[in-house]
N, C-alpha and C. Protein backbone atom coordinates (compact mmCIF):
# COMPACT_ATOMS: atom_id res chain seq x y z
N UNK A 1 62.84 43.39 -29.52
CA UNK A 1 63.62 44.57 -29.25
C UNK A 1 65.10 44.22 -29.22
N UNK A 2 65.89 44.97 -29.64
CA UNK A 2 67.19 45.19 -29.28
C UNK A 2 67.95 45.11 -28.18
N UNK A 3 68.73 44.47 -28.21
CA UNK A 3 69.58 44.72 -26.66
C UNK A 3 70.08 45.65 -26.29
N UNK A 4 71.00 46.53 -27.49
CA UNK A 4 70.99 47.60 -27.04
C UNK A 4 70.00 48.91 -26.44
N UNK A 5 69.19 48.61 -27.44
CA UNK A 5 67.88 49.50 -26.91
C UNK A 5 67.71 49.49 -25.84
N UNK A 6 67.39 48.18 -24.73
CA UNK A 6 67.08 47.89 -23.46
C UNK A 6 68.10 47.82 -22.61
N UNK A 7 69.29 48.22 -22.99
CA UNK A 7 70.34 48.82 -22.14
C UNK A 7 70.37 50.25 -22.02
N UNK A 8 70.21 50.83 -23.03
CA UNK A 8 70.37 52.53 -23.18
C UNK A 8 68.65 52.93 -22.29
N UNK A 9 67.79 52.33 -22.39
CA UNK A 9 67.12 52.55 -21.68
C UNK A 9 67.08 52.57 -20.12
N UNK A 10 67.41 51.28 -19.97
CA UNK A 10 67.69 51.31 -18.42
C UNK A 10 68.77 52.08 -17.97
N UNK A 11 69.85 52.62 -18.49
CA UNK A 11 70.57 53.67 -18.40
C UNK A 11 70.03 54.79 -17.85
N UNK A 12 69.17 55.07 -18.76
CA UNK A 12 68.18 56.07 -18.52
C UNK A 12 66.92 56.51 -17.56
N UNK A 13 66.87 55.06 -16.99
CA UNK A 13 65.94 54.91 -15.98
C UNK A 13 67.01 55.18 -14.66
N UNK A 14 67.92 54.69 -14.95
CA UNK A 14 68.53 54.14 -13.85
C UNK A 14 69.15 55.61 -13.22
N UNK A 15 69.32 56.56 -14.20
CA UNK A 15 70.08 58.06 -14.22
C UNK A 15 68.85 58.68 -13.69
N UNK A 16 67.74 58.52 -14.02
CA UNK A 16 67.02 59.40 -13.97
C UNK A 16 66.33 59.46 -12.42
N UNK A 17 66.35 58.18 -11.83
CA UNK A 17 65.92 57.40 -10.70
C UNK A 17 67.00 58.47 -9.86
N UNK A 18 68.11 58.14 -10.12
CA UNK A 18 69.64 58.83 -9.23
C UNK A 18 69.30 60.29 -9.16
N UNK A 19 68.77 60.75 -10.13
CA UNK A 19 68.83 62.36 -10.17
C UNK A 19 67.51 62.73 -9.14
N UNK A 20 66.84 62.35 -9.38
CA UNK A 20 65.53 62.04 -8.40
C UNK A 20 65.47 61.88 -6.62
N UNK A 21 66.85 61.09 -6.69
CA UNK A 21 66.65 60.40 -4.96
C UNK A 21 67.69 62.03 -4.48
N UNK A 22 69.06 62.43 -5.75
CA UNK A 22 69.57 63.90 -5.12
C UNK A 22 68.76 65.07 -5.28
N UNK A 23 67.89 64.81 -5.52
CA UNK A 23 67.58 66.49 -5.53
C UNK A 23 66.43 66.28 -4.07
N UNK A 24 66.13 64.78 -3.96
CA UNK A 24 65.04 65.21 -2.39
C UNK A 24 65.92 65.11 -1.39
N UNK A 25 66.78 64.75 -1.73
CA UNK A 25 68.23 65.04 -0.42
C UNK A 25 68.68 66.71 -0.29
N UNK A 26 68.93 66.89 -1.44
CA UNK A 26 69.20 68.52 -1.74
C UNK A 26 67.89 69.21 -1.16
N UNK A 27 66.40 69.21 -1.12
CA UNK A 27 65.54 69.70 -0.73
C UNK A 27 65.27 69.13 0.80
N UNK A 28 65.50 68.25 1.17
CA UNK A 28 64.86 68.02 2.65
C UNK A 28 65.41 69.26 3.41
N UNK A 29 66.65 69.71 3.99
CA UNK A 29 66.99 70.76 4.66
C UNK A 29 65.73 72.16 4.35
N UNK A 30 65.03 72.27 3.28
CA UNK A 30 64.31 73.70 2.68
C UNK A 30 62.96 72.82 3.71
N UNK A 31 62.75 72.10 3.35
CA UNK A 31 61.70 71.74 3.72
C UNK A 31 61.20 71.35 5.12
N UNK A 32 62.44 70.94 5.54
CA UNK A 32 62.59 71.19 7.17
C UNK A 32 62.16 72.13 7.92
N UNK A 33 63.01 73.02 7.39
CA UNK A 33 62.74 74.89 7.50
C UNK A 33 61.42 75.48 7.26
N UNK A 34 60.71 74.92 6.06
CA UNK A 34 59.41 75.88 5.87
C UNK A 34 58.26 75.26 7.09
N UNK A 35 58.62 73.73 7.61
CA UNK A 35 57.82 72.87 8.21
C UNK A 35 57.74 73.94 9.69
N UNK A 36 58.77 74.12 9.74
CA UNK A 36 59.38 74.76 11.05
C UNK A 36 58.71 75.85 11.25
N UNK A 37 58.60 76.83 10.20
CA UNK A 37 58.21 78.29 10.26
C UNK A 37 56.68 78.26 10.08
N UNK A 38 55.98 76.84 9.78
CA UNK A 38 54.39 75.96 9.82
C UNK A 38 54.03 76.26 11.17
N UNK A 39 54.85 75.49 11.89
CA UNK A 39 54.36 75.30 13.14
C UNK A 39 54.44 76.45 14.42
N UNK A 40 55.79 76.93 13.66
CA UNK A 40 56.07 78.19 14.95
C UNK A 40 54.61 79.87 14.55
N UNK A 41 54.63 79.41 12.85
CA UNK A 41 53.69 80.59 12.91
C UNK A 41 51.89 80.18 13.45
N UNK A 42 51.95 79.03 13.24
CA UNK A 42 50.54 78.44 13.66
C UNK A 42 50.75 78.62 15.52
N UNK A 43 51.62 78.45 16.16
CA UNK A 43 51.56 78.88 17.72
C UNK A 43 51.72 80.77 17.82
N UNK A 44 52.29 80.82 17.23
CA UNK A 44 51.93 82.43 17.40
C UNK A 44 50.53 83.39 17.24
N UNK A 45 50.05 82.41 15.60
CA UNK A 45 48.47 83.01 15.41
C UNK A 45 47.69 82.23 16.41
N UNK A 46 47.71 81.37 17.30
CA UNK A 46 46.99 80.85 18.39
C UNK A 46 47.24 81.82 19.45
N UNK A 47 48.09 82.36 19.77
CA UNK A 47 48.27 83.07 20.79
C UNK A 47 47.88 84.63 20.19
N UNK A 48 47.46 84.83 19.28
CA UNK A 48 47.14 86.63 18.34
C UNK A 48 47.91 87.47 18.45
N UNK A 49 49.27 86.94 18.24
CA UNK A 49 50.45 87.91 17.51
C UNK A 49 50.82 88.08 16.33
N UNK A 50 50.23 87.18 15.48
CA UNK A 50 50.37 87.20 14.59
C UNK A 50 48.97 87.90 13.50
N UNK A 51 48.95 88.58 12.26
CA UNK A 51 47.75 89.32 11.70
C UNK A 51 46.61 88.09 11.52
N UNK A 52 45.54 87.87 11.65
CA UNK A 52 45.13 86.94 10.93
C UNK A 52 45.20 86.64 9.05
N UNK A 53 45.26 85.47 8.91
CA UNK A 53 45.23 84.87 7.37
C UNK A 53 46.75 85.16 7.38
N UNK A 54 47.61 85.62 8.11
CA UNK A 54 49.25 85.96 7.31
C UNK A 54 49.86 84.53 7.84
N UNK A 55 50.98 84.92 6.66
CA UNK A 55 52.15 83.63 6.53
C UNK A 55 53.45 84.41 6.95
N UNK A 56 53.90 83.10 7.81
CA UNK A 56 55.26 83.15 8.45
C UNK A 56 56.25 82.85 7.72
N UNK A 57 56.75 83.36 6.98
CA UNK A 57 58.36 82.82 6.10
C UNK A 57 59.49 82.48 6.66
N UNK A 58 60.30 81.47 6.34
CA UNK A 58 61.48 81.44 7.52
C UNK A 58 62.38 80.75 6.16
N UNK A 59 63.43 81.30 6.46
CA UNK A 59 64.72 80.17 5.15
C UNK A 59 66.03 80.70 6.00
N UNK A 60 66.47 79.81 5.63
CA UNK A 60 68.27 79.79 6.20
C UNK A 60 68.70 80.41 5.08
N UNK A 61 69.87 81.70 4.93
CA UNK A 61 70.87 82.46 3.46
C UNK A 61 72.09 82.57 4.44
N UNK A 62 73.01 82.43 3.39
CA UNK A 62 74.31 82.99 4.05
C UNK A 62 74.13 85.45 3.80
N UNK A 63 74.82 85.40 4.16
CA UNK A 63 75.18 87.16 4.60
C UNK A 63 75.82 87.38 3.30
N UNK A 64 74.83 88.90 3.05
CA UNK A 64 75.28 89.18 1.90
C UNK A 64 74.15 90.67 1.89
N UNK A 65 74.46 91.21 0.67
CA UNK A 65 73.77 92.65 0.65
C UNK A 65 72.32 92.74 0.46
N UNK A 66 71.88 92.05 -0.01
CA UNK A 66 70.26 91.65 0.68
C UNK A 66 70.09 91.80 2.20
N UNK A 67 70.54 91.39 2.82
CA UNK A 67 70.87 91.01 4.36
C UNK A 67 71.35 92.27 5.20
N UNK A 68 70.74 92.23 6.90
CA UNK A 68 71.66 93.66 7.51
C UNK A 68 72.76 92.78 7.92
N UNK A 69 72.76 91.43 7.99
CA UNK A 69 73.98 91.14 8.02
C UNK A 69 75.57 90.67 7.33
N UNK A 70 76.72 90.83 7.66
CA UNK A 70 77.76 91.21 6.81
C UNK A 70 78.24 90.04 6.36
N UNK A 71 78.39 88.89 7.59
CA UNK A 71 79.02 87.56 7.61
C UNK A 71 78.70 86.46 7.76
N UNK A 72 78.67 85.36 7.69
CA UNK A 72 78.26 83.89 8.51
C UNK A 72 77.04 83.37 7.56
N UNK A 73 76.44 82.48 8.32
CA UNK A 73 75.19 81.99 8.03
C UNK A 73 74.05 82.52 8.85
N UNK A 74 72.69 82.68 8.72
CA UNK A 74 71.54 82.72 9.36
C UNK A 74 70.28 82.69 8.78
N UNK A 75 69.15 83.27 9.49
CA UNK A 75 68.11 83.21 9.41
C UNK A 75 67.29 84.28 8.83
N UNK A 76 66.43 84.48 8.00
CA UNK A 76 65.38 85.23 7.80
C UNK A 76 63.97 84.92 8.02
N UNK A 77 63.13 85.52 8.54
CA UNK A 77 62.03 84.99 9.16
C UNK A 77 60.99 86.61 8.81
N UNK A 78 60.15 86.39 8.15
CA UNK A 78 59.37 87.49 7.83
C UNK A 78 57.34 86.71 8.24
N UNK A 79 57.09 88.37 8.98
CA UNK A 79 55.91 87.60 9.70
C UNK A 79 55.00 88.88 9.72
N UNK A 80 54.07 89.13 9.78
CA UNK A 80 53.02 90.01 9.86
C UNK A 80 52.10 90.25 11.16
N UNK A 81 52.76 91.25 12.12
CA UNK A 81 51.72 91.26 13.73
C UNK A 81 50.70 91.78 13.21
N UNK A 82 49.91 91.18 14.42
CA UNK A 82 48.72 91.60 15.05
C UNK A 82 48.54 93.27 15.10
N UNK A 83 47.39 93.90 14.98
CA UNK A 83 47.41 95.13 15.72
C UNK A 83 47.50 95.60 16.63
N UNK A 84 47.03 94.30 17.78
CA UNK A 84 47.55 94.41 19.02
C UNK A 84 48.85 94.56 19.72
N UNK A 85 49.45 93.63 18.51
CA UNK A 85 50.97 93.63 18.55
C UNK A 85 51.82 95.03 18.59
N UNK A 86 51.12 95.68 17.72
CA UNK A 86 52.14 96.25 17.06
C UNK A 86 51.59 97.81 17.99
N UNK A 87 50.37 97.90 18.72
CA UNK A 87 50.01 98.95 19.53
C UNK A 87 50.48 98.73 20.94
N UNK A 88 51.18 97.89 21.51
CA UNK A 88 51.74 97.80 23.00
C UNK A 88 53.18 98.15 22.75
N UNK A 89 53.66 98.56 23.07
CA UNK A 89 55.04 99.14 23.72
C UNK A 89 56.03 97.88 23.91
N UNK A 90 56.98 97.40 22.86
CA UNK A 90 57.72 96.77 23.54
C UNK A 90 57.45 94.86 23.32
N UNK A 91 56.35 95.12 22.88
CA UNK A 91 55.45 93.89 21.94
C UNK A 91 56.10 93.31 20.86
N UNK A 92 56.61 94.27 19.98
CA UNK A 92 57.41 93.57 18.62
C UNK A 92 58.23 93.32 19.00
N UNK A 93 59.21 93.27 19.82
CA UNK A 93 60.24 93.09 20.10
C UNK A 93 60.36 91.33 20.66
N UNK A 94 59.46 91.33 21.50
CA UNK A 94 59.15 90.11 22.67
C UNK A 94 58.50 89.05 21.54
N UNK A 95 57.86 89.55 20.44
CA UNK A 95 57.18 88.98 19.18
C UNK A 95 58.25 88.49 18.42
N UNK A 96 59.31 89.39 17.99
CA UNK A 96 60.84 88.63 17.46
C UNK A 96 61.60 87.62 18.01
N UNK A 97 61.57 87.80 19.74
CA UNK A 97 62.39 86.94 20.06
C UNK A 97 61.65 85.50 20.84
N UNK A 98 60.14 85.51 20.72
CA UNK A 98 59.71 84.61 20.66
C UNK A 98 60.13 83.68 19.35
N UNK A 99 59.36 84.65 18.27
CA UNK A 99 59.95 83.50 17.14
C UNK A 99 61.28 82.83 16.39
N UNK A 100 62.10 83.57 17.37
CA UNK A 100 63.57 83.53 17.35
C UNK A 100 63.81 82.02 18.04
N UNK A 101 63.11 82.44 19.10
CA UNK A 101 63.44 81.29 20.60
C UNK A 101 62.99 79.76 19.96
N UNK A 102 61.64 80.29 19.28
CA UNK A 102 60.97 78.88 18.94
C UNK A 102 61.66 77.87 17.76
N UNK A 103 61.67 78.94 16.46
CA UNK A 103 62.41 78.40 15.30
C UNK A 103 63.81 78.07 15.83
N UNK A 104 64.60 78.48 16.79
CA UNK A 104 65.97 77.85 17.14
C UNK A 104 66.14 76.74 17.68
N UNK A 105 64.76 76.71 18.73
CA UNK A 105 64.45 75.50 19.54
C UNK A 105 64.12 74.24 18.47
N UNK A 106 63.50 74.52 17.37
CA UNK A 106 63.40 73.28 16.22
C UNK A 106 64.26 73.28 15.32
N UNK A 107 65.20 73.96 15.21
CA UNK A 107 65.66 74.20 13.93
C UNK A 107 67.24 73.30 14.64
N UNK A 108 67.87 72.51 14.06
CA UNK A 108 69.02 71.35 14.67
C UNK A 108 70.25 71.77 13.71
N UNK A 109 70.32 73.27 13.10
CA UNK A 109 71.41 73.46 11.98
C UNK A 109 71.70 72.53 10.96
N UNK A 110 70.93 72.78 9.92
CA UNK A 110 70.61 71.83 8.87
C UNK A 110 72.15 72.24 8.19
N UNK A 111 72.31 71.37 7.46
CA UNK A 111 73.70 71.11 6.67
C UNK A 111 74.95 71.99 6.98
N UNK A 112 75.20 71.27 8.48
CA UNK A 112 76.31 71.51 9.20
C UNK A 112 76.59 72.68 9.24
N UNK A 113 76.08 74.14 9.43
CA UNK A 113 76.27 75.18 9.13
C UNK A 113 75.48 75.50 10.80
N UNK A 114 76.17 76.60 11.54
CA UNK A 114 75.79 77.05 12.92
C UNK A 114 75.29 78.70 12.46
N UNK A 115 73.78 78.77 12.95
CA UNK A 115 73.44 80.01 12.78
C UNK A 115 74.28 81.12 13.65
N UNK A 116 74.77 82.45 12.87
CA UNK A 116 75.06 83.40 13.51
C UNK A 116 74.56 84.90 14.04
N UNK A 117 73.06 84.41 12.81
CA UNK A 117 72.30 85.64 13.56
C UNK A 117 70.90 85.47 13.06
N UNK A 118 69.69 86.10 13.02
CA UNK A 118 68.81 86.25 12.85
C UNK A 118 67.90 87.61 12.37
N UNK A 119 67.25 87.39 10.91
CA UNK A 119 67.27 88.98 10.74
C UNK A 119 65.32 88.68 10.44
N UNK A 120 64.80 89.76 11.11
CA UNK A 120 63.48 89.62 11.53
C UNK A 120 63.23 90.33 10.56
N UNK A 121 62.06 90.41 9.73
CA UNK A 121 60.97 91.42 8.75
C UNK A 121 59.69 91.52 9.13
N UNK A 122 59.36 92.65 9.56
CA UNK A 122 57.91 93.03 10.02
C UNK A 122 57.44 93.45 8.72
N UNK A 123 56.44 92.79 8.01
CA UNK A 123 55.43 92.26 6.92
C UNK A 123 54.17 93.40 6.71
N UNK A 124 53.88 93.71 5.82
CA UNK A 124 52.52 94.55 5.94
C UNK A 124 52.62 94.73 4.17
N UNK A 125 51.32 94.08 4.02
CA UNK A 125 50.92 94.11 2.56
C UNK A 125 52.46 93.74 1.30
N UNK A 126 52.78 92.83 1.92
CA UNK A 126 53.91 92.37 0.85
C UNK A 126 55.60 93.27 1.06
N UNK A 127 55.22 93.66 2.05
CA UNK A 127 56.61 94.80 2.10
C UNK A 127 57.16 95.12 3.17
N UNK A 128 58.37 95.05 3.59
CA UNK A 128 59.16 94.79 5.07
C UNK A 128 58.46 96.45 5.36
N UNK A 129 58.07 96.74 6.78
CA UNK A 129 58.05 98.52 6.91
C UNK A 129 59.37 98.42 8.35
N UNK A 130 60.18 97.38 8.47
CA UNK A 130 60.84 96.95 9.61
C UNK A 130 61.83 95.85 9.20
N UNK A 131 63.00 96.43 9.49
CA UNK A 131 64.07 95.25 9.81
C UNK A 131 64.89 95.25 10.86
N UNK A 132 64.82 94.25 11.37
CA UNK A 132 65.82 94.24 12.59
C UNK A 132 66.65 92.78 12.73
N UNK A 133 68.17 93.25 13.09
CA UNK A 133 69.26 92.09 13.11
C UNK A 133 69.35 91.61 14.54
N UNK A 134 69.28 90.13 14.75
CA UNK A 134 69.66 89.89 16.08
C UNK A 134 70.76 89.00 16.09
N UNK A 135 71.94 89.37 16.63
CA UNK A 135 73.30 88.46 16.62
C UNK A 135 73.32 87.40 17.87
N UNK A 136 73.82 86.47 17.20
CA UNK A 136 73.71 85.59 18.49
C UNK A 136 75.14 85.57 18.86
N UNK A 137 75.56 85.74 20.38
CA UNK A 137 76.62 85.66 20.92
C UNK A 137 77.71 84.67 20.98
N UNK A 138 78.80 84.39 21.16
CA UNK A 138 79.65 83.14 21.64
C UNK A 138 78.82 82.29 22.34
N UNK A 139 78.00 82.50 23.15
CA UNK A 139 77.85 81.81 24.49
C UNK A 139 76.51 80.99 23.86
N UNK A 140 75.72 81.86 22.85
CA UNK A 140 73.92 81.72 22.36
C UNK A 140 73.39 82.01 22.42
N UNK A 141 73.33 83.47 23.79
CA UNK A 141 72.49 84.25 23.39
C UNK A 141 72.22 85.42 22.15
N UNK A 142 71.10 86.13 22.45
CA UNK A 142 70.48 86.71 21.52
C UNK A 142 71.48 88.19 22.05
N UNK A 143 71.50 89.21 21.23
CA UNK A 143 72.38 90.25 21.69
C UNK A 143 70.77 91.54 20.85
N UNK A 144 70.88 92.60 21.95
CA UNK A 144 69.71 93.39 21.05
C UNK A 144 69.55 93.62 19.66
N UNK A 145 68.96 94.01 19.17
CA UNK A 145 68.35 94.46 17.25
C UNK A 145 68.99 95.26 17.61
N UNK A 146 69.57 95.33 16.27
CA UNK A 146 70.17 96.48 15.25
C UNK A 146 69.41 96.39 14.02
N UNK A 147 68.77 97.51 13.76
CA UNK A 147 68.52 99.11 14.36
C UNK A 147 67.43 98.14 15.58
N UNK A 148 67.33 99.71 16.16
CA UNK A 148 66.38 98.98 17.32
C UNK A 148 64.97 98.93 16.85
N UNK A 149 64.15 98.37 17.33
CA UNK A 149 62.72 98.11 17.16
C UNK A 149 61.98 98.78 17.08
N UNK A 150 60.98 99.89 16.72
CA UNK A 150 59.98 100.61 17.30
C UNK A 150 59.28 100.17 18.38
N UNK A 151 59.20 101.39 19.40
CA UNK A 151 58.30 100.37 20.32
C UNK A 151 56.50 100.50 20.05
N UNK A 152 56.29 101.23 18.94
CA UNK A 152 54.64 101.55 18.20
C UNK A 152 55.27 101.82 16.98
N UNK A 153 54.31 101.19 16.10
CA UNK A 153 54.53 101.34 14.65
C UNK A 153 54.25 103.11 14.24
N UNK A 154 55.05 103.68 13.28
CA UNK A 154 54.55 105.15 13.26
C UNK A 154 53.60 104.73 12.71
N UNK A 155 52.77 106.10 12.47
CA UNK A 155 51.74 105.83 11.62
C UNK A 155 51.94 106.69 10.21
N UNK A 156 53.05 106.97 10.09
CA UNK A 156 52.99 107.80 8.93
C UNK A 156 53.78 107.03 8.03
N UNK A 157 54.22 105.45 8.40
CA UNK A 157 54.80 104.61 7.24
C UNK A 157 53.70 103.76 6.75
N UNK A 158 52.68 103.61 6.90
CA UNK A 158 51.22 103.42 6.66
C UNK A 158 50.96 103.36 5.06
C-alpha cells in the first residue's frame, strides 16, 4: 500500500472518531432529560396518577410560539392522568406540581441555562386537551398556571 493511502485514511478515521466523541457530548444533556422524565413518570404510575401504559415526555426548549411561554428557557413535560386523577377536584393540579417538584429536583440545569418556567400538557390519545404555564419566581418558587387548571376534566372535550 501507499503511504499516502494510509495517511488519508487515518485522516479519516481519525475525523470520523472526533465527530463521534461530539455529537455524544452534544446528546448527553437530551438524554439526561428523557432519563429523568423515566424515572419521575415510573414514580407517578406507581403511585396511579398517571393513565396506565402512558409515557411521560419531558425536554428542555427555549420560548417561542409553540410555547405559552414568551421568554427564557424551560421545560415541557407532557403526561397522561389517571381517571382518578382527572375526577377529584384539584388533582391535576397537585399532579403538575408534583412532576414539576420531581423533574426539578433531578434535573441540575443542563448546559448552563436556568429554567424559567414550566409548561405542563395534559395528554389524551396523542393530543394536549390542556395546557398550563407555571413560572418560576426570583426566589424558585412555582407561581400558579396560567390559564388555570380545570378542577374536572369537561366532558364535552372528549
Amino acid at each position: 500500500m501507499r503511504k499516502s493511502y494510509i495517511v488519508s485514511m487515518a485522516i479519516v478515521l481519525i475525523a470520523f472518531v472526533g465527530m463521534m466523541l461530539a455529537a455524544d457530548m452534544a446528546l448527553k444533556p437530551m438524554r439526561k432529560t428523557m432519563a429523568i422524565g423515566t424515572d419521575v413518570a415510573a414514580m407517578l404510575s406507581a403511585r396511579g396518577d398517571l393513565a396506565p401504559d402512558s409515557k411521560m415526555l419531558v425536554f428542555t426548549v427555549k420560548a417561542g410560539k409553540a410555547h405559552l411561554a414568551t421568554e427564557g428557557f424551560g421545560m415541557v413535560i407532557e403526561l397522561q392522568p389517571s381517571d382518578a386523577v382527572r375526577k377529584r377536584p384539584g388533582r391535576l393540579e397537585k399532579l403538575a406540581r408534583r412532576a414539576i417538584r420531581e423533574i426539578d429536583r433531578l434535573y441540575e440545569g443542563g448546559r448552563g441555562t436556568s429554567l424559567t418556567w414550566f409548561e405542563v400538557r395534559f395528554m389524551e390519545d396523542g393530543k394536549a386537551w390542556h395546557r398550563a404555564l407555571f413560572a418560576v419566581g426570583p426566589d424558585g418558587d412555582l407561581r400558579p398556571p396560567a390559564p388555570a387548571i380545570p378542577a374536572v376534566r369537561v366532558a364535552s372535550l372528549r
